[in-house]
C-alpha atoms as a PDB file:
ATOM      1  CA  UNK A   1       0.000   0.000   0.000  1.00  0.00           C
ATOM      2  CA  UNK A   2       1.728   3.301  -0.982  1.00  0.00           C
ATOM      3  CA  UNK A   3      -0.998   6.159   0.510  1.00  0.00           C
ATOM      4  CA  UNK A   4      -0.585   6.550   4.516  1.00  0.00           C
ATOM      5  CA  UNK A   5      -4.398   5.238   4.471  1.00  0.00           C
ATOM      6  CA  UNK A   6      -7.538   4.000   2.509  1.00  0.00           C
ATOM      7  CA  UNK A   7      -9.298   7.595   2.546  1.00  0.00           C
ATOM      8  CA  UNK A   8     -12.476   7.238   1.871  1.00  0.00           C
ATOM      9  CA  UNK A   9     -12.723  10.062  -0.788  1.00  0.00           C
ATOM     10  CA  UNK A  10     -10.495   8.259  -2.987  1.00  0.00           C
ATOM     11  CA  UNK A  11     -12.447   5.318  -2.049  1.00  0.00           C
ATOM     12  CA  UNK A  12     -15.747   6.782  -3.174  1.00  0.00           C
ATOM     13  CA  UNK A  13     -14.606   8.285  -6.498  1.00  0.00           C
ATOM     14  CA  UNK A  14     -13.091   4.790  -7.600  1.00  0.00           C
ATOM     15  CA  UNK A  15     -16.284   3.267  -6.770  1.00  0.00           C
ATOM     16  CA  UNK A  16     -18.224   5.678  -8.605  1.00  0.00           C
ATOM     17  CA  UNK A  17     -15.812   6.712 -11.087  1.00  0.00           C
ATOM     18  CA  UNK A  18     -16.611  10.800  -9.369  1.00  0.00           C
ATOM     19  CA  UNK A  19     -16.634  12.619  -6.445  1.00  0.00           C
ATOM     20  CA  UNK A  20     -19.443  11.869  -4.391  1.00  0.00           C
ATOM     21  CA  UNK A  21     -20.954  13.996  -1.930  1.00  0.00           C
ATOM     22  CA  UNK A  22     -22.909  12.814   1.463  1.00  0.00           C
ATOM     23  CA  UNK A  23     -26.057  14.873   2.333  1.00  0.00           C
ATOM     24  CA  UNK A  24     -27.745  14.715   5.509  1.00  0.00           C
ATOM     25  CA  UNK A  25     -30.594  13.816   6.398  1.00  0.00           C
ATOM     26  CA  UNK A  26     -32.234  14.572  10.005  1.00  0.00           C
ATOM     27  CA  UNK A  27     -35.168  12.361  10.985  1.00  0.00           C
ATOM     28  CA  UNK A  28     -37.154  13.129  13.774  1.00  0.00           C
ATOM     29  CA  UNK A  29     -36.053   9.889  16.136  1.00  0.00           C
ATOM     30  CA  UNK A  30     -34.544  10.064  19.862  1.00  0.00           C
ATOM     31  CA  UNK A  31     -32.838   6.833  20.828  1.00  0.00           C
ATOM     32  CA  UNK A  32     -33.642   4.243  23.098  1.00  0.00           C
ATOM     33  CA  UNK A  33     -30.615   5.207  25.315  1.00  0.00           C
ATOM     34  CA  UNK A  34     -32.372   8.709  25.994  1.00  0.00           C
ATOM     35  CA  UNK A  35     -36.361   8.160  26.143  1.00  0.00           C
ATOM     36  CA  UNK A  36     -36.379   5.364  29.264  1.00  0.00           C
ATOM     37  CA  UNK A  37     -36.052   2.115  26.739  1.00  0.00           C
ATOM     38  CA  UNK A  38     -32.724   0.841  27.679  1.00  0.00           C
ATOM     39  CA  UNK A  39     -31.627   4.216  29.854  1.00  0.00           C
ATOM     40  CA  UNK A  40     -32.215   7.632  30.418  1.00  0.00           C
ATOM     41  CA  UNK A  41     -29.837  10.695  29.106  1.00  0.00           C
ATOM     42  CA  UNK A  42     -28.063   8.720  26.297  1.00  0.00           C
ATOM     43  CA  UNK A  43     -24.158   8.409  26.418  1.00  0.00           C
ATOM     44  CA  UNK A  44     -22.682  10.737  29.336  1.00  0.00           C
ATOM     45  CA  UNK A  45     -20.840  12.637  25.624  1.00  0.00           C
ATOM     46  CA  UNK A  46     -24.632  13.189  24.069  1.00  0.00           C
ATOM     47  CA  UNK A  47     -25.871  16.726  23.835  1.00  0.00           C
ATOM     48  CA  UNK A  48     -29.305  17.284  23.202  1.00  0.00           C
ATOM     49  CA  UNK A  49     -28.761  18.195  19.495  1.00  0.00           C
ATOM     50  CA  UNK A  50     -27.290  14.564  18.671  1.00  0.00           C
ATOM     51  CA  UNK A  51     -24.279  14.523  15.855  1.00  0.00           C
ATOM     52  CA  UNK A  52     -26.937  16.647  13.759  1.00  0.00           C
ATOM     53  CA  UNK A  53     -25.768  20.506  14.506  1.00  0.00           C
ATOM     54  CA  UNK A  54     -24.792  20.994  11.211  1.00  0.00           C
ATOM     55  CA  UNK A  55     -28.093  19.435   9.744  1.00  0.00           C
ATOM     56  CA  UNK A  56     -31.219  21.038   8.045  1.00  0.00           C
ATOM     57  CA  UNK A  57     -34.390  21.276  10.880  1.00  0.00           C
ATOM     58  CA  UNK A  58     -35.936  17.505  11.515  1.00  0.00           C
ATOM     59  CA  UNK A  59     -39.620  18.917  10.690  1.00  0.00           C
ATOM     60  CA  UNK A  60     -38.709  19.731   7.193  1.00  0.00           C
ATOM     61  CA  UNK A  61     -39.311  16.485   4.803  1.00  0.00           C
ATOM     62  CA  UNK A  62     -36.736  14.090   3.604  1.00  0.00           C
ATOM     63  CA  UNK A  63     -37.458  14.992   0.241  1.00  0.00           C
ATOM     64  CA  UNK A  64     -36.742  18.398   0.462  1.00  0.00           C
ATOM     65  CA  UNK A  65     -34.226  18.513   3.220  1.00  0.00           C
ATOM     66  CA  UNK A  66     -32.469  16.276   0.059  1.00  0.00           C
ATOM     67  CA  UNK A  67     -33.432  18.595  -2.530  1.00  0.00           C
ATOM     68  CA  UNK A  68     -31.935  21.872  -0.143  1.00  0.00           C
ATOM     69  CA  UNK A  69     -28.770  20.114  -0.106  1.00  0.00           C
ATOM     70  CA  UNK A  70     -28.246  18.646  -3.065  1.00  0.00           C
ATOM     71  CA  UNK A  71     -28.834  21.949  -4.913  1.00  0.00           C
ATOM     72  CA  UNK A  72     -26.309  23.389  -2.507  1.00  0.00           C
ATOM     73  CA  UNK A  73     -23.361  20.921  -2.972  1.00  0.00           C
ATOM     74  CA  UNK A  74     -24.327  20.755  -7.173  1.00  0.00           C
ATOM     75  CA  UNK A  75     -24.475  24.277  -7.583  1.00  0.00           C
ATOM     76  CA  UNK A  76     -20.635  25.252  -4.687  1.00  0.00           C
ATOM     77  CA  UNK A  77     -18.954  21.121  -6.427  1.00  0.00           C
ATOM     78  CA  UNK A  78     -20.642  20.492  -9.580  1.00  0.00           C
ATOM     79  CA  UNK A  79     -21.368  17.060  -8.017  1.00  0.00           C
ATOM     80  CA  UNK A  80     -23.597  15.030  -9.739  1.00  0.00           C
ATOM     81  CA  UNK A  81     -23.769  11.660  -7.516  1.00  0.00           C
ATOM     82  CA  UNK A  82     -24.864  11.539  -4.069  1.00  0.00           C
ATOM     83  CA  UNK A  83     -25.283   9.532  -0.407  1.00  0.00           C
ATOM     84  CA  UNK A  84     -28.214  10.269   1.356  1.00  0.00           C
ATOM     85  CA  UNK A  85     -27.003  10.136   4.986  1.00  0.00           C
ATOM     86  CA  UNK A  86     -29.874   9.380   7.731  1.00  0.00           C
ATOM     87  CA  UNK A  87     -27.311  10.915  10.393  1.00  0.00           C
ATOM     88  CA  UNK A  88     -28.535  11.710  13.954  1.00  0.00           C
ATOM     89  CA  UNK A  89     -29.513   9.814  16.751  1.00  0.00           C
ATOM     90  CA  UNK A  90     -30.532   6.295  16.350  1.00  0.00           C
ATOM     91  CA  UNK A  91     -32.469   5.861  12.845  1.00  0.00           C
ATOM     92  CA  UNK A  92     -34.002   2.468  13.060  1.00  0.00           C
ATOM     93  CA  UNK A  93     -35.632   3.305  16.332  1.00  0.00           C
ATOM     94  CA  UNK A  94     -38.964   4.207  14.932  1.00  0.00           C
ATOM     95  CA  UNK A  95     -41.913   1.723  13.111  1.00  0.00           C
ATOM     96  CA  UNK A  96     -41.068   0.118  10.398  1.00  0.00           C
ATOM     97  CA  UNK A  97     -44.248   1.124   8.810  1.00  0.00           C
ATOM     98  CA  UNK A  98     -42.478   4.826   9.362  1.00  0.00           C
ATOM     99  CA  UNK A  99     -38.821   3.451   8.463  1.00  0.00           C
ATOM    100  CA  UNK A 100     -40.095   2.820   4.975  1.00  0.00           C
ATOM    101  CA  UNK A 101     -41.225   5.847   4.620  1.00  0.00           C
ATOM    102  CA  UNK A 102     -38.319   7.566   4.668  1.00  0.00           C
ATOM    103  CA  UNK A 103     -36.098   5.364   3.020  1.00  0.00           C
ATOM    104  CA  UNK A 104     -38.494   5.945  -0.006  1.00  0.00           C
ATOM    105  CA  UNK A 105     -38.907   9.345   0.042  1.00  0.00           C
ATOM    106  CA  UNK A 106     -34.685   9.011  -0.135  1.00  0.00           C
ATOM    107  CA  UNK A 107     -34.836   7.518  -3.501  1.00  0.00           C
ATOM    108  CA  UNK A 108     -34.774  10.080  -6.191  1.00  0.00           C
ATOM    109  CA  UNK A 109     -32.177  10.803  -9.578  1.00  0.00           C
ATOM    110  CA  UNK A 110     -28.674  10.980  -8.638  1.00  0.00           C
ATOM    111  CA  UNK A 111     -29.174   8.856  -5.115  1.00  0.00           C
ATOM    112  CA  UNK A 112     -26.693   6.383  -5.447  1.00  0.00           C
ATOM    113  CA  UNK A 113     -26.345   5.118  -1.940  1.00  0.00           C
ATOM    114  CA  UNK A 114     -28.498   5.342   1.299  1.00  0.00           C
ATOM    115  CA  UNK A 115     -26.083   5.559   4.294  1.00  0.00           C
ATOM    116  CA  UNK A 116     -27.980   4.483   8.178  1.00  0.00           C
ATOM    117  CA  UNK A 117     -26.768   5.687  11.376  1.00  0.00           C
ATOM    118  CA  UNK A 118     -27.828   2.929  14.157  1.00  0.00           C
ATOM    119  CA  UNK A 119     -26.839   1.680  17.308  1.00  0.00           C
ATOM    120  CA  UNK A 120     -26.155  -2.224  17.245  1.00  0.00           C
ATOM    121  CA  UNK A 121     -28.673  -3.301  19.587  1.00  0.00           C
ATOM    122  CA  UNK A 122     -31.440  -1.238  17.434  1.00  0.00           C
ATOM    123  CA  UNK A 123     -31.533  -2.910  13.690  1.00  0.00           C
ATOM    124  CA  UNK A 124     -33.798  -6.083  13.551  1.00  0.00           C
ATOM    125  CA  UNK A 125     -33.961  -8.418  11.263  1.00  0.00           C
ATOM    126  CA  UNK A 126     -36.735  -6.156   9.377  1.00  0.00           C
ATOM    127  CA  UNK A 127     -35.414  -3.710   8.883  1.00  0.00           C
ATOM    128  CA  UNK A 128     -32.018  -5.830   7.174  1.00  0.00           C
ATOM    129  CA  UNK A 129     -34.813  -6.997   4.741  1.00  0.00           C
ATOM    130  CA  UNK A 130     -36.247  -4.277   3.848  1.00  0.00           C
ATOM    131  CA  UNK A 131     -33.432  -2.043   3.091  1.00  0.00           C
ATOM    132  CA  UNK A 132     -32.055  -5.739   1.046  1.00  0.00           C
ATOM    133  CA  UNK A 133     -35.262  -5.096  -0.839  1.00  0.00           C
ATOM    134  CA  UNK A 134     -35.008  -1.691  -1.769  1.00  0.00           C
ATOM    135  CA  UNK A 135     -30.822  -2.231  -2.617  1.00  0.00           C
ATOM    136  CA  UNK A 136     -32.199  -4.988  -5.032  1.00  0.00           C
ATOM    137  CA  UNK A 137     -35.280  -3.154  -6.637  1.00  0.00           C
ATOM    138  CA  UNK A 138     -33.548   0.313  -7.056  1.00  0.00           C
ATOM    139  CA  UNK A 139     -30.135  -0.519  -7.882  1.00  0.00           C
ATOM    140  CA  UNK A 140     -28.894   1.196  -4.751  1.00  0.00           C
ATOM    141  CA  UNK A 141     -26.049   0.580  -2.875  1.00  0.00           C
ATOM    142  CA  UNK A 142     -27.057   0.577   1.525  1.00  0.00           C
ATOM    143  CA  UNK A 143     -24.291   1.196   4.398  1.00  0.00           C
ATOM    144  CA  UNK A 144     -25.013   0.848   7.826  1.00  0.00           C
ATOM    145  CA  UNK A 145     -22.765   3.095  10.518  1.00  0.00           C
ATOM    146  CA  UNK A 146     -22.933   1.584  13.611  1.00  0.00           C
ATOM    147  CA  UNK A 147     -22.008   4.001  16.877  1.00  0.00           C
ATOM    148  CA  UNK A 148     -19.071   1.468  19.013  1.00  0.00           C
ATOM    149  CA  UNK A 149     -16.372   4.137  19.781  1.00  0.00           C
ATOM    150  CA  UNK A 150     -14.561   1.798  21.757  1.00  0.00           C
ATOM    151  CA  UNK A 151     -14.035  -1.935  22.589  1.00  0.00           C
ATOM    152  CA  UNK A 152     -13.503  -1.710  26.287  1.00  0.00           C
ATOM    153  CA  UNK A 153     -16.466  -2.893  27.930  1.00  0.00           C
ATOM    154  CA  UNK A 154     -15.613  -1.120  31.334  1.00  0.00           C
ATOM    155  CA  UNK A 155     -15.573   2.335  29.219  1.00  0.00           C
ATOM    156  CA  UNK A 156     -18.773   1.557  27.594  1.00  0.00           C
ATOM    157  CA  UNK A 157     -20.745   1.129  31.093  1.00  0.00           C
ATOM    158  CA  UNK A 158     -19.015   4.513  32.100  1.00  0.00           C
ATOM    159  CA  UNK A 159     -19.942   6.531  29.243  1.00  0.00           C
ATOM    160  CA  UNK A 160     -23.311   4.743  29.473  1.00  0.00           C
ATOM    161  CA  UNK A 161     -23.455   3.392  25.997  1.00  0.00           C
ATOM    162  CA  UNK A 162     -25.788   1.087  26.885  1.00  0.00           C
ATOM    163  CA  UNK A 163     -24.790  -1.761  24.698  1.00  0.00           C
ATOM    164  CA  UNK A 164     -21.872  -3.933  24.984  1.00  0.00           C
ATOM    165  CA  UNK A 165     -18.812  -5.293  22.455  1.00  0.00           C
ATOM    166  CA  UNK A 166     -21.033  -8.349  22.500  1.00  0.00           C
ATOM    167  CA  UNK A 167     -23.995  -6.160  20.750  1.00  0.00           C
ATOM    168  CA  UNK A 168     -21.657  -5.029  18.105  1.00  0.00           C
ATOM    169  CA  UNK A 169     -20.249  -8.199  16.857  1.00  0.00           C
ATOM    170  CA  UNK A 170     -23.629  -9.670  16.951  1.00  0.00           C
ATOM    171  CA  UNK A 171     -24.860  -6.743  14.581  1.00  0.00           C
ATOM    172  CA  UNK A 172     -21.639  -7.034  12.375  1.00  0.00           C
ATOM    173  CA  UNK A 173     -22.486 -10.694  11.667  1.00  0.00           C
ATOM    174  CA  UNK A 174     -25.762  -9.863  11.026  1.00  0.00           C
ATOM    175  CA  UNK A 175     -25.770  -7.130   8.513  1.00  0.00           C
ATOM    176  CA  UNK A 176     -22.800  -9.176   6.742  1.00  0.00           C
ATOM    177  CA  UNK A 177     -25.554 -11.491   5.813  1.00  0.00           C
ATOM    178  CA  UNK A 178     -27.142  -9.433   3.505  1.00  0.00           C
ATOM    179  CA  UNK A 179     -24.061  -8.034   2.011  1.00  0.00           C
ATOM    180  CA  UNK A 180     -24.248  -4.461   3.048  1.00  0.00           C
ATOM    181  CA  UNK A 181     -21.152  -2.408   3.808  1.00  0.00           C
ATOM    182  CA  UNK A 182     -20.562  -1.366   7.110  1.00  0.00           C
ATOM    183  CA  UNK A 183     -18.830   1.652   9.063  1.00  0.00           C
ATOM    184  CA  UNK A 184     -18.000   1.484  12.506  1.00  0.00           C
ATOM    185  CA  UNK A 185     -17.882   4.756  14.756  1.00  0.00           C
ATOM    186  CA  UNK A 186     -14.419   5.010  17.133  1.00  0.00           C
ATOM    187  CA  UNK A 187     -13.553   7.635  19.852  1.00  0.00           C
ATOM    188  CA  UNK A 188     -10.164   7.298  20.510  1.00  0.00           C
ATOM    189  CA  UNK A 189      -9.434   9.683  23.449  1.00  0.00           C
ATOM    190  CA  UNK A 190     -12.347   8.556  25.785  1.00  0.00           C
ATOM    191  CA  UNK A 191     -11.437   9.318  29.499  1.00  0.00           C
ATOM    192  CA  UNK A 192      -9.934   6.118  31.063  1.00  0.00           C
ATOM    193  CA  UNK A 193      -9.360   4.341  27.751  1.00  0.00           C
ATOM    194  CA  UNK A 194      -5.606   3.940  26.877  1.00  0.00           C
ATOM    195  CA  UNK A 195      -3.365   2.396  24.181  1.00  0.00           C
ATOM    196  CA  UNK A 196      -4.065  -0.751  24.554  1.00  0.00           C
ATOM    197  CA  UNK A 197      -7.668  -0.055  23.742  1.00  0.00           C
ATOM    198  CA  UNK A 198      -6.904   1.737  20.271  1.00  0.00           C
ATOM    199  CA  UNK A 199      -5.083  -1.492  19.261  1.00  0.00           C
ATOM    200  CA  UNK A 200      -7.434  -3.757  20.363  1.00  0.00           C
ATOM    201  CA  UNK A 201     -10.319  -1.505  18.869  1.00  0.00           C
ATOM    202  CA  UNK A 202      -8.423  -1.814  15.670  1.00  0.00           C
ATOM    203  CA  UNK A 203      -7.669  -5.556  15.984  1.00  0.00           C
ATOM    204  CA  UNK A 204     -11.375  -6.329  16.739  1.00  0.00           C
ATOM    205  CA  UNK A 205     -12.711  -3.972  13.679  1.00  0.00           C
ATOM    206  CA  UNK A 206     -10.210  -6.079  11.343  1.00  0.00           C
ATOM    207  CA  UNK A 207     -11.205  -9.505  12.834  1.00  0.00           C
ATOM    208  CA  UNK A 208     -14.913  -8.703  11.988  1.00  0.00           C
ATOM    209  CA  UNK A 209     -13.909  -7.462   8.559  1.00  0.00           C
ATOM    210  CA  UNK A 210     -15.913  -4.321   8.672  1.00  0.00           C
ATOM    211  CA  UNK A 211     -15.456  -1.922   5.631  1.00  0.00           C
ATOM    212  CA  UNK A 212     -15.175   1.510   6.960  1.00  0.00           C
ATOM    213  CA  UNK A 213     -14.492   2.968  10.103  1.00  0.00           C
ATOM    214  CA  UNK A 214     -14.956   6.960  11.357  1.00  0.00           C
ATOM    215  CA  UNK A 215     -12.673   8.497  13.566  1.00  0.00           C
ATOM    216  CA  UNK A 216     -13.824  10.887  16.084  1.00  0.00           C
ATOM    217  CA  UNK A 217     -12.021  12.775  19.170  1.00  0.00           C
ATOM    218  CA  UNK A 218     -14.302  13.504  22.280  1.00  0.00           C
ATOM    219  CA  UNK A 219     -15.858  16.775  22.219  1.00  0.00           C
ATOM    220  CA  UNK A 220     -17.902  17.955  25.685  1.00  0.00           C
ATOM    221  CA  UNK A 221     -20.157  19.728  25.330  1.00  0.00           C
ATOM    222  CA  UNK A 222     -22.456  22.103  28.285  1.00  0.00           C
ATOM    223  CA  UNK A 223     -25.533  19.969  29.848  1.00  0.00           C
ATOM    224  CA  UNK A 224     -24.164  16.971  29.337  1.00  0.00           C
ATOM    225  CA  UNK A 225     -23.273  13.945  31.900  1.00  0.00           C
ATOM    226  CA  UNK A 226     -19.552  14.218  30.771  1.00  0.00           C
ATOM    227  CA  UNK A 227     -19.705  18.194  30.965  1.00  0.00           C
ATOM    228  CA  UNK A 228     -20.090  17.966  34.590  1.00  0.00           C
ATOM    229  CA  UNK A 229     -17.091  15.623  35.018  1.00  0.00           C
ATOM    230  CA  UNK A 230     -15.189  18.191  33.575  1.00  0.00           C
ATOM    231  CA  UNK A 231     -16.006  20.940  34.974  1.00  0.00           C
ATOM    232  CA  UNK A 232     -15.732  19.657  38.450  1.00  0.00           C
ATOM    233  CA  UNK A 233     -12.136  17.980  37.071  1.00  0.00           C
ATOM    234  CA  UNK A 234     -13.185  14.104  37.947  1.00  0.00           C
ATOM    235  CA  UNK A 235     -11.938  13.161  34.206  1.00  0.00           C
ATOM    236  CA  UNK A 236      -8.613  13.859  32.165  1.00  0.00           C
ATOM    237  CA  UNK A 237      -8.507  14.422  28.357  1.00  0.00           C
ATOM    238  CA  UNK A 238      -5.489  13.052  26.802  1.00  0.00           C
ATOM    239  CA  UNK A 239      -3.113  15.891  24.907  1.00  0.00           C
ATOM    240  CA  UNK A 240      -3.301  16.485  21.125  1.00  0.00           C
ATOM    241  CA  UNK A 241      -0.182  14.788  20.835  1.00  0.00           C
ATOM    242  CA  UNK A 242      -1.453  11.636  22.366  1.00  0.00           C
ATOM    243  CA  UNK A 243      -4.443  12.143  20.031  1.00  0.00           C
ATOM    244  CA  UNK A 244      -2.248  11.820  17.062  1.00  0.00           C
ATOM    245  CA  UNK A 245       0.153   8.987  18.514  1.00  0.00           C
ATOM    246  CA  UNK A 246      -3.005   7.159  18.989  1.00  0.00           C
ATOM    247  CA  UNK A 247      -4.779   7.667  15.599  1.00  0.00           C
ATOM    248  CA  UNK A 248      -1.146   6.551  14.204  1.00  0.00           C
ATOM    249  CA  UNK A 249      -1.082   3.533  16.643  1.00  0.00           C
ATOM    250  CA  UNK A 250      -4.599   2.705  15.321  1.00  0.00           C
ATOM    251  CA  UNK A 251      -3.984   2.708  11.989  1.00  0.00           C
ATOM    252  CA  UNK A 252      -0.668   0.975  11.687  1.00  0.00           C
ATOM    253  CA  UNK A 253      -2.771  -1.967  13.348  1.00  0.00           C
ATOM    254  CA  UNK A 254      -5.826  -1.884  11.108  1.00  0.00           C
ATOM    255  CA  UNK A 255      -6.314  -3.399   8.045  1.00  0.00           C
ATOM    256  CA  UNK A 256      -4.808  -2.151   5.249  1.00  0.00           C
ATOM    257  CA  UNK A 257      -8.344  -2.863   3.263  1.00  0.00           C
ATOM    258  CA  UNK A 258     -10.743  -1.298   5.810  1.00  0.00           C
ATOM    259  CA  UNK A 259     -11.751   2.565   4.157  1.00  0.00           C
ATOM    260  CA  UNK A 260     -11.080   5.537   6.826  1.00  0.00           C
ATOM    261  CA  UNK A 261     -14.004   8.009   6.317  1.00  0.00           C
ATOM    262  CA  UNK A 262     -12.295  10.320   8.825  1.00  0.00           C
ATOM    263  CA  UNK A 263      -9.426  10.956  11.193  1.00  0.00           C
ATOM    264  CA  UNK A 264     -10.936  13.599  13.562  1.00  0.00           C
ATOM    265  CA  UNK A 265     -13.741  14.858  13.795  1.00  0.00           C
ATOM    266  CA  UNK A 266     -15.905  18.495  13.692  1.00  0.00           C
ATOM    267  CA  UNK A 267     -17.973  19.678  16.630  1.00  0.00           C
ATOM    268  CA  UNK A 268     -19.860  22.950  17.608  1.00  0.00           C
ATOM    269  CA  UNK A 269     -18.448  25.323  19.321  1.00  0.00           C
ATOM    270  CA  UNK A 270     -21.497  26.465  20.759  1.00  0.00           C
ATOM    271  CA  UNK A 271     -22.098  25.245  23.879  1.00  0.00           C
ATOM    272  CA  UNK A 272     -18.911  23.495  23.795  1.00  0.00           C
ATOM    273  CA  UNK A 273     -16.659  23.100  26.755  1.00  0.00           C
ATOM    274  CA  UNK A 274     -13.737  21.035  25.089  1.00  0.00           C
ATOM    275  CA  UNK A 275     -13.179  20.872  20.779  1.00  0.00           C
ATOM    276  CA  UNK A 276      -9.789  19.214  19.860  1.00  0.00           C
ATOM    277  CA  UNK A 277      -7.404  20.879  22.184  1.00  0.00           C
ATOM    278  CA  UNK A 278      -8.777  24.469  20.571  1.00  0.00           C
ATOM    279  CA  UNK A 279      -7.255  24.129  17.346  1.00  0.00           C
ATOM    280  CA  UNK A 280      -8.729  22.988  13.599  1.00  0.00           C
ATOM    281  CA  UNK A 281     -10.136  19.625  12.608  1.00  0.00           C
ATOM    282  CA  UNK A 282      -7.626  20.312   9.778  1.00  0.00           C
ATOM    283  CA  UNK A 283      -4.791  21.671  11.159  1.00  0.00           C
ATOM    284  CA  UNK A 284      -4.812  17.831  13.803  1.00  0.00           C
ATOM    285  CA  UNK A 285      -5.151  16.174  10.502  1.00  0.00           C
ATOM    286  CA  UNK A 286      -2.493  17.575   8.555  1.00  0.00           C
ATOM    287  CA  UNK A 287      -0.220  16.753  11.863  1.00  0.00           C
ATOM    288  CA  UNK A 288      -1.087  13.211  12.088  1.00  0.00           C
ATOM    289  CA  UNK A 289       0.158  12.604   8.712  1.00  0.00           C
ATOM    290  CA  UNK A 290       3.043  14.466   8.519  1.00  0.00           C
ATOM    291  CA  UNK A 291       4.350  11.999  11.530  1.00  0.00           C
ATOM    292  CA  UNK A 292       3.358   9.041   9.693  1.00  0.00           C
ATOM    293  CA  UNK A 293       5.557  10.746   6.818  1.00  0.00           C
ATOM    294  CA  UNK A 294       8.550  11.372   9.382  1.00  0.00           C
ATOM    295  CA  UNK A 295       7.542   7.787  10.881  1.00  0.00           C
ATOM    296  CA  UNK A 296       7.504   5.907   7.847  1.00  0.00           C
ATOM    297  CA  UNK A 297       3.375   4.616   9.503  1.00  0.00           C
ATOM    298  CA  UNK A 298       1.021   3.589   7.193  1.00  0.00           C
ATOM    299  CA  UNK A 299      -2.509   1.490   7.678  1.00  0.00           C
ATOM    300  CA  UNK A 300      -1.996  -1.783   8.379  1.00  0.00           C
ATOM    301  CA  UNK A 301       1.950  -1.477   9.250  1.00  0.00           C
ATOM    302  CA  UNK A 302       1.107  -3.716  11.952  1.00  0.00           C
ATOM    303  CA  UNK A 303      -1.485  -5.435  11.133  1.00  0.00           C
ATOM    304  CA  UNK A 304      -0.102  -8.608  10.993  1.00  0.00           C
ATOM    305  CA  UNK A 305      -1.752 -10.276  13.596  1.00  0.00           C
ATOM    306  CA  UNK A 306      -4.616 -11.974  11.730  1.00  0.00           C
END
């Protein structure tokens, strides 16, 4: 392998011979972690606007909130291919009767792949049918992205996940029967999670095969669980520098074959009371691989173990 990683961008236009552009698209679901199902406030890192602060109001229609941003991205990229990216919260949680609904209302011209945000513990077999049925009868490709961010079970009781590692596999194996690619969701800086974590994380992700994987660092944010911790100083962030030894560490044990959507994440700053160490998404990135460069680190360096 001669890149430092399998970026997903390159990924995407060899797949679909252009750039392709994700749009999001903000349902109006909570998640069973939040509403009293399985627990109440979601994950202690879960503000009350999900992942979807960059996201078009959940009242307006799929179809439009589609249409808004697809007109957008055309008219600032000249893209002409698109995913439609069911994004926030946890997007199987609803009636299936509902679910199908808004899967539909995703299929229109230049659609070429219908991206789900789930947690693992939330996609029955259904719902794995249906969205088999629609891949078959519309000639469109279906990814699942399923929230882990790490594979320490004692971490995911602390941040209150309220799933386990045994969840995930199960929904890994799962969706693999009906052929569907799958991205898995990783926090690597999670208070009380160390380097032996970010390897195993990566050794488990390449076990299971998965296809894609999304990098985030933790970002606290005010009325939050986790946003208490730190204000009253009962948990420790990691430095930036750790941050990027550990996204290196991660990747150098990951398989070379596994697409990286992201190495670090965005996050609002509104309301926020820690964003990657203060500085730009793009500045950490550009740092990471410029010590893989001085390094000689690539994906999958390591990765031997399988």
């Amino acid at each position: 392998m001669t890149e430092l990683y399998n970026e997903y961008s390159k990924y995407l236009k060899n797949k679909y011979k252009e750039k392709v552009y994700k749009l999001p698209v903000n349902l109006p679901v909570t998640c069973p972690n939040r509403d009293g199902t399985i627990g109440h406030g979601g994950c202690t890192f879960c503000a009350e606007v999900g992942t979807g602060f960059e996201m078009l109001d959940n009242q307006i229609s799929v179809a439009n909130q589609i249409k808004t941003n697809m007109d957008y991205i055309s008219k600032k990229y000249k893209a002409k291919k698109f995913i439609a990216y069911f994004q926030n919260y946890t997007n199987t949680y609803l009636s299936i009767e509902l679910f199908k609904k808004y899967i539909e209302d995703a299929i229109v011209e230049n659609i070429v792949e219908i991206s789900i945000s789930t947690r693992p513990d939330c996609l029955g077999e259904e719902y794995l049918q249906y969205l088999s049925y629609i891949k078959k009868e519309y000639n469109i490709n279906i990814s699942i992205e399923l929230g882990l961010q790490t594979v320490n079970y004692h971490t995911l009781i602390q941040i209150n996940r309220g799933h386990t590692l045994a969840d995930f596999i199960d929904a890994v194996i799962r969706i693999k029967k009906y052929d569907f690619e799958i991205c898995t969701h990783v926090i690597l800086n999670l208070p009380n999670d160390n380097k032996e974590d970010t390897i195993e994380t990566a050794k488990i992700l390449s076990a299971l095969k998965v296809d894609q994987v999304k990098l985030h660092s933790l970002y606290i944010m005010e009325n939050t669980k986790m946003g208490m911790l730190y204000k009253n100083n009962e948990i420790q962030i990691i430095t930036k520098d750790e941050y990027v030894d550990r996204v290196i560490l991660f990747l150098e044990h990951l398989n070379e074959n596994i697409v990286v959507q992201r190495l670090i994440g965005r996050a609002p700053k509104e309301n926020s009371l820690f964003v990657n160490w203060g500085m730009s998404w793009w500045k950490i990135k550009d740092e990471i691989l410029e010590k893989m460069i001085q390094g000689g680190s690539y994906q999958g360096k390591k990765a031997k173990f399988l």
